[in-house]
N, C-alpha and C. Protein backbone atom coordinates (compact mmCIF):
# COMPACT_ATOMS: atom_id res chain seq x y z
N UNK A 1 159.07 283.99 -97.09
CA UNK A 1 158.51 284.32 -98.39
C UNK A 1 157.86 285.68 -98.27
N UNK A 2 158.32 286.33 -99.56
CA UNK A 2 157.90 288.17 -99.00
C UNK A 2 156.84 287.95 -99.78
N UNK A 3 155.43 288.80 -100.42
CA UNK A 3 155.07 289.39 -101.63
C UNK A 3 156.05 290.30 -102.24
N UNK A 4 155.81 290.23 -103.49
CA UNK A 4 156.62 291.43 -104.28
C UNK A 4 156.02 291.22 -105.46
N UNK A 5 155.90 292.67 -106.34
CA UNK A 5 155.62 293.08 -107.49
C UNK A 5 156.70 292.93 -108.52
N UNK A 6 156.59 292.56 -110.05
CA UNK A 6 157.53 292.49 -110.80
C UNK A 6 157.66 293.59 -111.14
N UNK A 7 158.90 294.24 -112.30
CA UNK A 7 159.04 295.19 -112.37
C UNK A 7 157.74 296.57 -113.16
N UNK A 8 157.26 295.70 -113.79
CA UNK A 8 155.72 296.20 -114.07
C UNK A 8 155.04 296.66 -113.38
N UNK A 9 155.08 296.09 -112.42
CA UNK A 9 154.18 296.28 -110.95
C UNK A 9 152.76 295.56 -111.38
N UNK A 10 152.61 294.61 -112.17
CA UNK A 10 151.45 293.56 -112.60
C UNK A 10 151.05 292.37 -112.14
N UNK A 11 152.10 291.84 -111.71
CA UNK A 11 152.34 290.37 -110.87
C UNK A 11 152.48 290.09 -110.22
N UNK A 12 151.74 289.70 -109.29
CA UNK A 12 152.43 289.37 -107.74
C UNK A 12 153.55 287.82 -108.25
N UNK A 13 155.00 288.35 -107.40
CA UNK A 13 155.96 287.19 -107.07
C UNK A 13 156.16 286.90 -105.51
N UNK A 14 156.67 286.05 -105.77
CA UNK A 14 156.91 285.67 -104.78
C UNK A 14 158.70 285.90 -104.67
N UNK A 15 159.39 286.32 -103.20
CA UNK A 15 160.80 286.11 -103.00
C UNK A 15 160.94 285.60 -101.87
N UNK A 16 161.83 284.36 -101.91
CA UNK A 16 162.45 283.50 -100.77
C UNK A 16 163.58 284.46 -99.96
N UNK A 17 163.11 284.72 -98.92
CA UNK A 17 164.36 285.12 -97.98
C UNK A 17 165.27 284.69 -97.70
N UNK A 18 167.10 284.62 -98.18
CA UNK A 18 167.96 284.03 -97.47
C UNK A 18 168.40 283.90 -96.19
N UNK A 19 169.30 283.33 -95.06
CA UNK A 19 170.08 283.47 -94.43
C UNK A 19 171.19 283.84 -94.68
N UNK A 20 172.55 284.54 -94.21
CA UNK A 20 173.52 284.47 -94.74
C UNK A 20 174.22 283.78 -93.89
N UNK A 21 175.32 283.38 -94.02
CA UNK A 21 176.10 281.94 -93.68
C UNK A 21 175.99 281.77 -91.90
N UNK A 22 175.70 280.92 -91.64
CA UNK A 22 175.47 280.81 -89.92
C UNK A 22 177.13 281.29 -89.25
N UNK A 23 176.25 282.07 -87.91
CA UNK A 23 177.59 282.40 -87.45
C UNK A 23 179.04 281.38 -86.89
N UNK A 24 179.88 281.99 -87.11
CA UNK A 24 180.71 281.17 -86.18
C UNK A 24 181.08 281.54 -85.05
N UNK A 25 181.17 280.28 -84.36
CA UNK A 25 182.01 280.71 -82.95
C UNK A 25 183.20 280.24 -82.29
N UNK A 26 183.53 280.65 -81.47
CA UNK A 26 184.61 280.49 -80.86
C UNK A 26 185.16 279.59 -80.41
N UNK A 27 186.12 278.51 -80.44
CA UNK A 27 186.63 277.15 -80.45
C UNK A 27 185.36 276.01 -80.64
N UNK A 28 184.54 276.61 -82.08
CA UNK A 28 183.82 275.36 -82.46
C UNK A 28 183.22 275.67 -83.99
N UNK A 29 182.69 274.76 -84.52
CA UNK A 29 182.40 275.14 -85.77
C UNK A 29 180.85 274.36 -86.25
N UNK A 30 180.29 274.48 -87.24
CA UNK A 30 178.99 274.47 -88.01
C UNK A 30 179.46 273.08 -88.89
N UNK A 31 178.03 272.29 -88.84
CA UNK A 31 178.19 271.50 -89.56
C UNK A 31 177.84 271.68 -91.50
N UNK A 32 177.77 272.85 -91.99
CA UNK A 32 177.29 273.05 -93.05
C UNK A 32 178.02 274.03 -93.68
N UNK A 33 179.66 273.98 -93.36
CA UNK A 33 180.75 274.80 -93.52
C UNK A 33 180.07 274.59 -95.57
N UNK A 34 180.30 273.68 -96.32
CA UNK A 34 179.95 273.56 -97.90
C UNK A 34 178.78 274.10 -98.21
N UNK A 35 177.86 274.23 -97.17
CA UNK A 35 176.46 275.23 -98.18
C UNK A 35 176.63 276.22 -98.28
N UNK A 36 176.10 276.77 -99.76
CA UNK A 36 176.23 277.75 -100.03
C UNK A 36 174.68 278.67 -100.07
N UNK A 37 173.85 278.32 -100.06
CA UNK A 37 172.30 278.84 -99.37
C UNK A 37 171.75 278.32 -98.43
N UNK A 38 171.10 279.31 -97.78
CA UNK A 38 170.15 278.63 -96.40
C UNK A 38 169.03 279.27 -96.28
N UNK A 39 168.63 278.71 -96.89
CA UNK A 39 166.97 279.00 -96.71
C UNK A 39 166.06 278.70 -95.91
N UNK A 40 164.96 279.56 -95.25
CA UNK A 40 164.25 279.49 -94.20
C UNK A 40 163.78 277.88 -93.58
N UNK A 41 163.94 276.99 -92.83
CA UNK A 41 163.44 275.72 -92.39
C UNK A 41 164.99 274.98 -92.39
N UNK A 42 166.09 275.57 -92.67
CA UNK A 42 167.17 274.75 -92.59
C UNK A 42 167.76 275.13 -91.22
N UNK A 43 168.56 273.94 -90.92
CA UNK A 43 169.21 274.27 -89.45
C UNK A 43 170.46 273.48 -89.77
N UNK A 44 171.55 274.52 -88.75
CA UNK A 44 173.10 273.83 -88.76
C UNK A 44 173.44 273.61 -87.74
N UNK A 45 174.10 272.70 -87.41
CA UNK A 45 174.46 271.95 -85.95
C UNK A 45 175.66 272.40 -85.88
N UNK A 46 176.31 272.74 -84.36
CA UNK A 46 177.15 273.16 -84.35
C UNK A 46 178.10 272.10 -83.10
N UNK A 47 179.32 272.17 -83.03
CA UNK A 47 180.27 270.86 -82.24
C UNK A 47 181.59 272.10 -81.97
N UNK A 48 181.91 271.58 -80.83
CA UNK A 48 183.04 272.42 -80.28
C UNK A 48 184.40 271.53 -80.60
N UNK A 49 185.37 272.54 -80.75
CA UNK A 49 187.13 272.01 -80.38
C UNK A 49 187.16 270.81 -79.70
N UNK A 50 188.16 269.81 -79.62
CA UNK A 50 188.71 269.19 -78.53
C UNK A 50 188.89 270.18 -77.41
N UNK A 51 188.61 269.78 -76.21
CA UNK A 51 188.95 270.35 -75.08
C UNK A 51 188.03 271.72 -74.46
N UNK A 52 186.90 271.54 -75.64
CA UNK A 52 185.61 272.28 -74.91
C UNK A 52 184.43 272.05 -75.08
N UNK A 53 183.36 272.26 -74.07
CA UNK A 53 182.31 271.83 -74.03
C UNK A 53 180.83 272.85 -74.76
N UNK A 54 180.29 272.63 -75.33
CA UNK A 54 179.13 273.17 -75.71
C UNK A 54 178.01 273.59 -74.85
N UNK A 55 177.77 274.41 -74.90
CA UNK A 55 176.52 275.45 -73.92
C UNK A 55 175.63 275.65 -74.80
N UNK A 56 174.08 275.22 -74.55
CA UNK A 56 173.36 276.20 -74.91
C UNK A 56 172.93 274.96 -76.42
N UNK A 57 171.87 275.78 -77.19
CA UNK A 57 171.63 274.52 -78.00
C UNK A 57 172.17 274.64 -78.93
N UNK A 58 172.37 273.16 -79.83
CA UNK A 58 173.33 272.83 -80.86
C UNK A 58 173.19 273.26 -81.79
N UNK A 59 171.92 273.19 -82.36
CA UNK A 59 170.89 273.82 -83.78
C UNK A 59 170.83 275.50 -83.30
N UNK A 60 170.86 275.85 -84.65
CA UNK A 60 170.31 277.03 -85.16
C UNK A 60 169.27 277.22 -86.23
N UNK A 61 167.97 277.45 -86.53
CA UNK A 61 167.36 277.38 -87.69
C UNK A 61 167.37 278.75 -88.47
N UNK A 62 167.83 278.59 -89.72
CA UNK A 62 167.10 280.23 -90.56
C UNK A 62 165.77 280.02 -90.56
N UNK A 63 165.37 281.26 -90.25
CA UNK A 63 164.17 281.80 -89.56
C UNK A 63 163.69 282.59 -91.08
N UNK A 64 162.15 282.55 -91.48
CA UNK A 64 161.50 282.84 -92.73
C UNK A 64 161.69 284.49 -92.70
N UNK A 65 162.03 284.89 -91.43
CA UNK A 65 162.70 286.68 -91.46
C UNK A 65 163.85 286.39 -92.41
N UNK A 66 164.73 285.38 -92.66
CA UNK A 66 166.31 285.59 -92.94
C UNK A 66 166.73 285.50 -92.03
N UNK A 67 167.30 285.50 -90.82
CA UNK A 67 167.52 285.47 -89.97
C UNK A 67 167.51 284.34 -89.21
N UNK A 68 169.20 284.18 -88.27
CA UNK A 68 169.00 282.79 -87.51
C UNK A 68 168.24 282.82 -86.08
N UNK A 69 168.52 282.34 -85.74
CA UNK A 69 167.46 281.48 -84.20
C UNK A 69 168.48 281.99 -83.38
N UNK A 70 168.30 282.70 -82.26
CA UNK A 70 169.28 282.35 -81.10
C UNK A 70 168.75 282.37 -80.06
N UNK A 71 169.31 282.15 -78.88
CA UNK A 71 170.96 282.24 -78.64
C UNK A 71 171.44 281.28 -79.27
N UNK A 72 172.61 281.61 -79.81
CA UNK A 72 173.80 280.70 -80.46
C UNK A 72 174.36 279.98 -79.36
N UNK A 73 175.05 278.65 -79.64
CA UNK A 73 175.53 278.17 -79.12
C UNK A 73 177.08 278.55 -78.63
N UNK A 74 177.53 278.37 -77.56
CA UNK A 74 179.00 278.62 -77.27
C UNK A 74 179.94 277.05 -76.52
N UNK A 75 181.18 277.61 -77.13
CA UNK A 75 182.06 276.86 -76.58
C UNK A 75 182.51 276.93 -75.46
N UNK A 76 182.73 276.54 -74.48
CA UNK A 76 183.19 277.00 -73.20
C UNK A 76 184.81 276.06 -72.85
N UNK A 77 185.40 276.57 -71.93
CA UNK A 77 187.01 275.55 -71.73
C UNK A 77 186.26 273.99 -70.86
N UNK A 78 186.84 273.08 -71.10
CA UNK A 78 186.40 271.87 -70.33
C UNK A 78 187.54 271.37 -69.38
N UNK A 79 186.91 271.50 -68.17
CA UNK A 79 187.67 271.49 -67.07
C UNK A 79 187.44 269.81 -66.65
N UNK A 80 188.65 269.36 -65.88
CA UNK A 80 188.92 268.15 -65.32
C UNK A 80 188.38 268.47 -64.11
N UNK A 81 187.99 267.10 -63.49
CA UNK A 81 187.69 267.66 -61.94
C UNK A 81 189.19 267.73 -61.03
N UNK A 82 189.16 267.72 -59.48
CA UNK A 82 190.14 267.78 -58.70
C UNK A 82 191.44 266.76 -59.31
N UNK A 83 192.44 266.59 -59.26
CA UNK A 83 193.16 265.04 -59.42
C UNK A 83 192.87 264.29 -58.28
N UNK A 84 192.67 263.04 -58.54
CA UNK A 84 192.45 261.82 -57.48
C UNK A 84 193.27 261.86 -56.86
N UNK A 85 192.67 261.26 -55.10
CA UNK A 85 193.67 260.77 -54.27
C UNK A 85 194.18 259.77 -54.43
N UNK A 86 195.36 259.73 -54.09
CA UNK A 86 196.19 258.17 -54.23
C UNK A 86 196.45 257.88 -53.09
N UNK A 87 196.21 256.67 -52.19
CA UNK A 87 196.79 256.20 -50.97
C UNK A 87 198.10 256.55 -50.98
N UNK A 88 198.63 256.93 -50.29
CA UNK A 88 200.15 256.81 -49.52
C UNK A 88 201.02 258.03 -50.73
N UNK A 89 200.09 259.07 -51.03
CA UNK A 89 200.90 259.76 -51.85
C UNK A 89 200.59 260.98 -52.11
N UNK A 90 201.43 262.05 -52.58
CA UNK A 90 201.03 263.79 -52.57
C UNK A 90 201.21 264.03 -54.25
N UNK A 91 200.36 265.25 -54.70
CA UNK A 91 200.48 265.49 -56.06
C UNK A 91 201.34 266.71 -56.05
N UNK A 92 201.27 266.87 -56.99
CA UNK A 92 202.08 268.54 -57.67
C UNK A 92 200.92 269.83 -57.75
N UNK A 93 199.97 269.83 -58.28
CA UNK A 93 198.74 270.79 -57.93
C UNK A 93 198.52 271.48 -56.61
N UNK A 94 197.78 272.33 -56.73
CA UNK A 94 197.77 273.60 -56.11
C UNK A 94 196.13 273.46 -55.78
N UNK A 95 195.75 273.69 -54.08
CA UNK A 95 194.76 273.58 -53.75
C UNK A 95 193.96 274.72 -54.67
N UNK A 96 192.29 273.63 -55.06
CA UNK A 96 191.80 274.74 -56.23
C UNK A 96 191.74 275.61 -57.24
N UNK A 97 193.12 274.69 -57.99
CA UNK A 97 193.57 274.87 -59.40
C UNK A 97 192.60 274.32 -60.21
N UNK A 98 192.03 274.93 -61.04
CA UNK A 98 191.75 274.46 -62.29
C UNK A 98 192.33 273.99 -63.68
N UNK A 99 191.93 272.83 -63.85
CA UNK A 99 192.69 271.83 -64.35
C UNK A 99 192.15 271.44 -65.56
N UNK A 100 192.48 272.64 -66.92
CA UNK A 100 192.17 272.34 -68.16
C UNK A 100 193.04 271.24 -69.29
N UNK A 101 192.32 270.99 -70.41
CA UNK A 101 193.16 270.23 -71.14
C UNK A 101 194.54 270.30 -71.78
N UNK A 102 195.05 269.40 -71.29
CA UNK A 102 196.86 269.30 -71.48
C UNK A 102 197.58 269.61 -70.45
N UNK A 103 196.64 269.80 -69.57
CA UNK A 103 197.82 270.30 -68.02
C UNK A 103 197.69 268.45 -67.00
N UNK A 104 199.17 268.79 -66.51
CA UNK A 104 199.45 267.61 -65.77
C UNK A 104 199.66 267.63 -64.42
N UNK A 105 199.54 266.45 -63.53
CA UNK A 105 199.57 266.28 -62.66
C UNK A 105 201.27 265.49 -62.03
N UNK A 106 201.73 265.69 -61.44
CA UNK A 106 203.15 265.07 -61.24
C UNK A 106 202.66 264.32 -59.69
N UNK A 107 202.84 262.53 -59.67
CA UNK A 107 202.71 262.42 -58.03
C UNK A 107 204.05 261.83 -57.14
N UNK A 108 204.16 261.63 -56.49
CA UNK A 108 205.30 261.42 -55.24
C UNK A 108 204.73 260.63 -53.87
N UNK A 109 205.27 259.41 -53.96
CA UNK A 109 204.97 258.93 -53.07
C UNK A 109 205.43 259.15 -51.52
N UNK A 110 204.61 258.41 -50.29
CA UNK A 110 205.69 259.10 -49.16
C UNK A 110 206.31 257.98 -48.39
N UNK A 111 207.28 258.55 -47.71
CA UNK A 111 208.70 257.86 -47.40
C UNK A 111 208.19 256.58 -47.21
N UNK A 112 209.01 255.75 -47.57
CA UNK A 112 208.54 253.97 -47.04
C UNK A 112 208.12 253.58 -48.36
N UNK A 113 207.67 253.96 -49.46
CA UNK A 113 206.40 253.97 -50.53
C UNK A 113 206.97 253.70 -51.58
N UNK A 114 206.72 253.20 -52.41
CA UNK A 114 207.66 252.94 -53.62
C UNK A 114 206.44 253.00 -54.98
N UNK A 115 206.42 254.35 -55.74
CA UNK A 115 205.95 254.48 -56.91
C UNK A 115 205.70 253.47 -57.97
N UNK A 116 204.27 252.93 -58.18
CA UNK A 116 204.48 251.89 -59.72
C UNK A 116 203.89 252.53 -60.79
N UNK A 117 203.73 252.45 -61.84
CA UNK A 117 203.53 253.49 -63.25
C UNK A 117 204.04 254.73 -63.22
N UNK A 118 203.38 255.25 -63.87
CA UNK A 118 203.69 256.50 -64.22
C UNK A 118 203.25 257.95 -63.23
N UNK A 119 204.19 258.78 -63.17
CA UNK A 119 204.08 259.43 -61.43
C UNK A 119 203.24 260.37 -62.60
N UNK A 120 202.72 260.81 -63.16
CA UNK A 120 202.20 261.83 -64.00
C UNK A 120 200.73 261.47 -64.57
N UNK A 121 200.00 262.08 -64.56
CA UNK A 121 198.36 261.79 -64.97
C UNK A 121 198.10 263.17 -65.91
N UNK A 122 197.57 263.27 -67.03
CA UNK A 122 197.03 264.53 -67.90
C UNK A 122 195.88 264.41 -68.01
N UNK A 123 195.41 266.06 -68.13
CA UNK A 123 193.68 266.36 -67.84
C UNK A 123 193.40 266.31 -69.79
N UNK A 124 192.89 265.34 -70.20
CA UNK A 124 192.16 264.56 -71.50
C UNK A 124 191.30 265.76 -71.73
N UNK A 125 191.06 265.66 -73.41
CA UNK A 125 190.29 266.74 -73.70
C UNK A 125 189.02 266.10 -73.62
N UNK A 126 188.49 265.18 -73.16
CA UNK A 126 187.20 264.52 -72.68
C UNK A 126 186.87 265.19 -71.22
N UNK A 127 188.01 265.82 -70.37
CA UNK A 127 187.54 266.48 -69.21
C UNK A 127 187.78 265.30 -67.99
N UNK A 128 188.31 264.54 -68.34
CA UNK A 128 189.12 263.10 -67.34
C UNK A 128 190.64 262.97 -67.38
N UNK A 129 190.86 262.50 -66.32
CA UNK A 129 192.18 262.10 -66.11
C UNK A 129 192.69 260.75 -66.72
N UNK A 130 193.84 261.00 -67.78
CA UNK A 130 194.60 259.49 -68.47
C UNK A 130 194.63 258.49 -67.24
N UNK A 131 194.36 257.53 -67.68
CA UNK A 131 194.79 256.18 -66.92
C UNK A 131 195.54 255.61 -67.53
N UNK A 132 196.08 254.41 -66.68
CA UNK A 132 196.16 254.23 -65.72
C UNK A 132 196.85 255.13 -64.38
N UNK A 133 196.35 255.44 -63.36
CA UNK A 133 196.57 256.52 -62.35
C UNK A 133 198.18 255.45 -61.74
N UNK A 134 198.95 256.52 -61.01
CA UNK A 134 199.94 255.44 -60.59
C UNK A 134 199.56 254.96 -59.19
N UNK A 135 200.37 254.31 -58.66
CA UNK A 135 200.14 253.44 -57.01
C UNK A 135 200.96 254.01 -56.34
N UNK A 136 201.36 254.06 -55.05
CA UNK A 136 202.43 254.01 -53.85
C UNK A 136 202.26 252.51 -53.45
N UNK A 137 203.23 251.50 -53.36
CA UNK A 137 203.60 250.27 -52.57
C UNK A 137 204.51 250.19 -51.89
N UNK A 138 203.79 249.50 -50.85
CA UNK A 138 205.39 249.07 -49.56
C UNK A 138 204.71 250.02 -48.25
N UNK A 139 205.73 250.49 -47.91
CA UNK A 139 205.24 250.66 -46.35
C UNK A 139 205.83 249.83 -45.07
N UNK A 140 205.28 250.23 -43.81
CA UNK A 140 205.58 248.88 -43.14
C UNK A 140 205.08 247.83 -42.66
């Protein structure tokens, strides 16, 4: 809230400072995409893409300057951890690959071993590996 004079210069008014629309960012978006004012004490929450994780805090408030709050929040890529070991079996990955969402794993069992499910596991945009993982059976 500023002071300000009317055009008379007789009256003190009062003027509400806007925000203008909270920023956006990069593989994520604002929960207040439909407002069309933001006035000082309001805050917009912000949520990332599938397949990335949020840094940093969620809220932003317009600030009685006009102005938002930061640091803004960011999206970052969401990484899977290593792929699991499987008894009696080798993957397709590459020592200390990073293993973002939609990339797969191919496995192969070894000689003697006989594969059950599915030889393939994908890194979930939750940052986990699909299950069920497959087996190697048999042996001697």
């Amino acid at each position: 809230v500023v002071p300000a004079l009317n055009q008379l210069g007789l009256f003190p008014l009062l003027v509400v400072l806007q925000c203008p629309s909270p920023p956006n960012i990069k593989n994520g978006q604002h929960d207040s995409k439909d407002v069309k004012v933001f006035i000082p004490g309001m805050s917009v929450k912000y949520y990332c893409d599938p397949g990335y994780l949020l840094t940093g805090k969620t809220t932003v408030s317009c600030l009685p300057s006009g102005s938002w709050s930061i640091p803004y929040p960011r999206c970052e890529v969401l990484h899977c951890p290593p792929p699991p070991v499987i008894a009696n079996a080798t993957h397709s990955a590459e020592l200390g690959a990073n293993f973002t969402s939609g990339m797969s794993v191919n496995y192969s069992c070894q000689p003697g071993f006989s594969l059950l499910g599915h030889p393939s596991i994908l890194c979930t945009t939750s940052g986990s590996w699909s299950l069920p993982y497959p087996r190697c059976a048999g042996g001697a």
